[in-house]
Protein backbone atom coordinates (compact mmCIF):
# COMPACT_ATOMS: atom_id res chain seq x y z
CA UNK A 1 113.84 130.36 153.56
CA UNK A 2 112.83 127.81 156.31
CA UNK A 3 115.96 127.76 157.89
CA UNK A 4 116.56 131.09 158.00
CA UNK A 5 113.38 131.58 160.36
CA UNK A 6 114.91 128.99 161.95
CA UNK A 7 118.06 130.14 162.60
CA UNK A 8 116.76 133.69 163.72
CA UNK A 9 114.12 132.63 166.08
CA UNK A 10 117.12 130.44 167.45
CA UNK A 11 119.24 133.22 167.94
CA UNK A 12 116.59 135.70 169.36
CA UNK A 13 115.59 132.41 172.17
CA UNK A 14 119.68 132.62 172.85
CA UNK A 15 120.00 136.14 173.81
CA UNK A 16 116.75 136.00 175.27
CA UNK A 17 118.31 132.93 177.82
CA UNK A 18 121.38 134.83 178.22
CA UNK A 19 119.68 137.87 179.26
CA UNK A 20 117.19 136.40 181.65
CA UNK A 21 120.57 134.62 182.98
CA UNK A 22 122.97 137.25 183.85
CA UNK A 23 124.42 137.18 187.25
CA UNK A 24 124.86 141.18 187.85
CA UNK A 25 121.05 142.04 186.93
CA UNK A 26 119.00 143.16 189.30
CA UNK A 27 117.17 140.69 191.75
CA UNK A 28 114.25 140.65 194.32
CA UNK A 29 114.34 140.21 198.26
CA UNK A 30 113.11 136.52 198.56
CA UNK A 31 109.70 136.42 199.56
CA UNK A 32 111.39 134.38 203.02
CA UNK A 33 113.45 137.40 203.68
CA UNK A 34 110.42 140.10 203.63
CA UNK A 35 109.35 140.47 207.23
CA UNK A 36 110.64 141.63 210.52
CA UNK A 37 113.85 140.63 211.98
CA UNK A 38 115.54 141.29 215.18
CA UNK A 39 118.98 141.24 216.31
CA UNK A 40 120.55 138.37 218.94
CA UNK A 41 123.01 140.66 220.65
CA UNK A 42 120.96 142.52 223.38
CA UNK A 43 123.33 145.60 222.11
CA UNK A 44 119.86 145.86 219.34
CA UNK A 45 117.02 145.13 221.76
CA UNK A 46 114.32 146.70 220.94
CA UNK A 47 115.63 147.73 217.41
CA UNK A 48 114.12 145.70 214.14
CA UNK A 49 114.65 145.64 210.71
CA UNK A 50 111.82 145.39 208.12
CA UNK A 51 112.64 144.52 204.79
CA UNK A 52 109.67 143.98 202.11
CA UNK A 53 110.17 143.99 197.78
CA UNK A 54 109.99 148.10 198.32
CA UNK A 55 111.27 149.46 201.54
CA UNK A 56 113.84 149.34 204.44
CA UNK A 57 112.54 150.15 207.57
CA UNK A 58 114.88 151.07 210.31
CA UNK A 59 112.97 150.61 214.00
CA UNK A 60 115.70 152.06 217.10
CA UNK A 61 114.51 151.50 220.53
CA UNK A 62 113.79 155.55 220.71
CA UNK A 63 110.54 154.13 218.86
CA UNK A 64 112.14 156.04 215.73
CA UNK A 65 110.78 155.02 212.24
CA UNK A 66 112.91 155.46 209.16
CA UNK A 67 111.52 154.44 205.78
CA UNK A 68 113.72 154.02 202.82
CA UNK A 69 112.39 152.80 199.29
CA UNK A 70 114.18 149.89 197.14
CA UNK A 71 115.84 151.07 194.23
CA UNK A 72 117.33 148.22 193.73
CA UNK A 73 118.80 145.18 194.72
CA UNK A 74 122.16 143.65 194.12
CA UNK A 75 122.34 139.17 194.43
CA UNK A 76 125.81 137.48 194.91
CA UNK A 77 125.88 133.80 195.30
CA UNK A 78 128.39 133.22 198.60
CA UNK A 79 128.97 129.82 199.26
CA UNK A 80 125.90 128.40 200.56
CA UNK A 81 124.77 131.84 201.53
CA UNK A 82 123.84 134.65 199.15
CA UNK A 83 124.75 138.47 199.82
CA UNK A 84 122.03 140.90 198.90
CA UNK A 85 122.70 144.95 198.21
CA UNK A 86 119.74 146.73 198.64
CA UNK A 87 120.01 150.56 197.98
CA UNK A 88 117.29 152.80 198.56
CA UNK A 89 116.49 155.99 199.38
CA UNK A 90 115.01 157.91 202.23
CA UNK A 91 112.00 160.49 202.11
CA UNK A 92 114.41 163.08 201.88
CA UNK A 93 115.78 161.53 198.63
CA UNK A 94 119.41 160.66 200.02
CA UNK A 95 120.70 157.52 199.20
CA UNK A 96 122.32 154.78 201.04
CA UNK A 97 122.27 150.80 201.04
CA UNK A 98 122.56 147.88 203.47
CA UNK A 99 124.44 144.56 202.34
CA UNK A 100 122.92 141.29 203.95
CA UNK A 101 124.03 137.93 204.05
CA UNK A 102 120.82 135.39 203.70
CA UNK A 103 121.26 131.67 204.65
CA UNK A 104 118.19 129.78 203.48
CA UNK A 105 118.86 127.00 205.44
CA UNK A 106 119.02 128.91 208.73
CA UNK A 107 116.47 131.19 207.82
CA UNK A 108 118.57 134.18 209.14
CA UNK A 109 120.28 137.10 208.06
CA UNK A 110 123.90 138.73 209.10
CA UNK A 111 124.73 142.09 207.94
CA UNK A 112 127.33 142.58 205.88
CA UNK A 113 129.80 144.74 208.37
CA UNK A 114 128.57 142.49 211.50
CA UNK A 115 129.06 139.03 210.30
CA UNK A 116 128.97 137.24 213.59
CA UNK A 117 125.71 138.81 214.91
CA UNK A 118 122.27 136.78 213.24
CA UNK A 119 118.87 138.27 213.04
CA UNK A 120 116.08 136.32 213.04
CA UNK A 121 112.66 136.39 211.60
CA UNK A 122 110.07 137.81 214.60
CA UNK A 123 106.23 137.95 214.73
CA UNK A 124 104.38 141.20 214.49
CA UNK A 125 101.93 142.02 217.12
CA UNK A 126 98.74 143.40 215.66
């Protein structure tokens, strides 16, 4: 009768491991990432990107503002880099997403579709 307990707790800490485990769950923005970042190409001055665990914000240098909220968020490992997803959805309720490439080391990001441009982490001004 022991062993049986044994053997089912066992199994139950198993799945448990392989569940917490799996690669194509859903992940969080690194705390590192959450902030604002601004472009190096001066193509993008004066446009930003806020990212935080539950919106997108989209700054253009027409001073507009457009909010999206996390839905969720997609983690592939990339060599030393890791690509993030994020989809979300706008106030209107359409959907859309934005693929990043984070380097920890760096602390930068590259989007996706614009690989050779970095943005980098910037101060807020109160």
């Amino acid at each position: 009768m022991k062993s049986k307990w044994i053997f089912l707790i066992s199994g139950f800490l198993v799945l448990l491991f392989l569940y917490n485990v799996n690669p194509n769950e859903d992940a969080f923005i690194p705390d590192e990432m959450a902030g604002r970042w601004a472009a190096d190409s001066p193509q993008y001055e004066g446009c930003y990107l806020d990212l935080s665990p539950v919106t997108v914000v989209y700054h253009t240098r027409k001073n507009n503002v457009d909010v999206h909220f996390v839905q969720s968020v997609e983690k592939k490992a990339k060599g030393t880099d890791s690509l993030y997803t994020i989809h979300h959805k706008n106030r209107a309720g359409e959907e859309g997403s934005i693929s990043l490439f984070w380097d920890p080391v760096k602390k930068e990001i590259r989007l996706k579709n614009q690989k050779k441009m970095t943005w980098k982490k910037v101060e807020v001004s109160s």
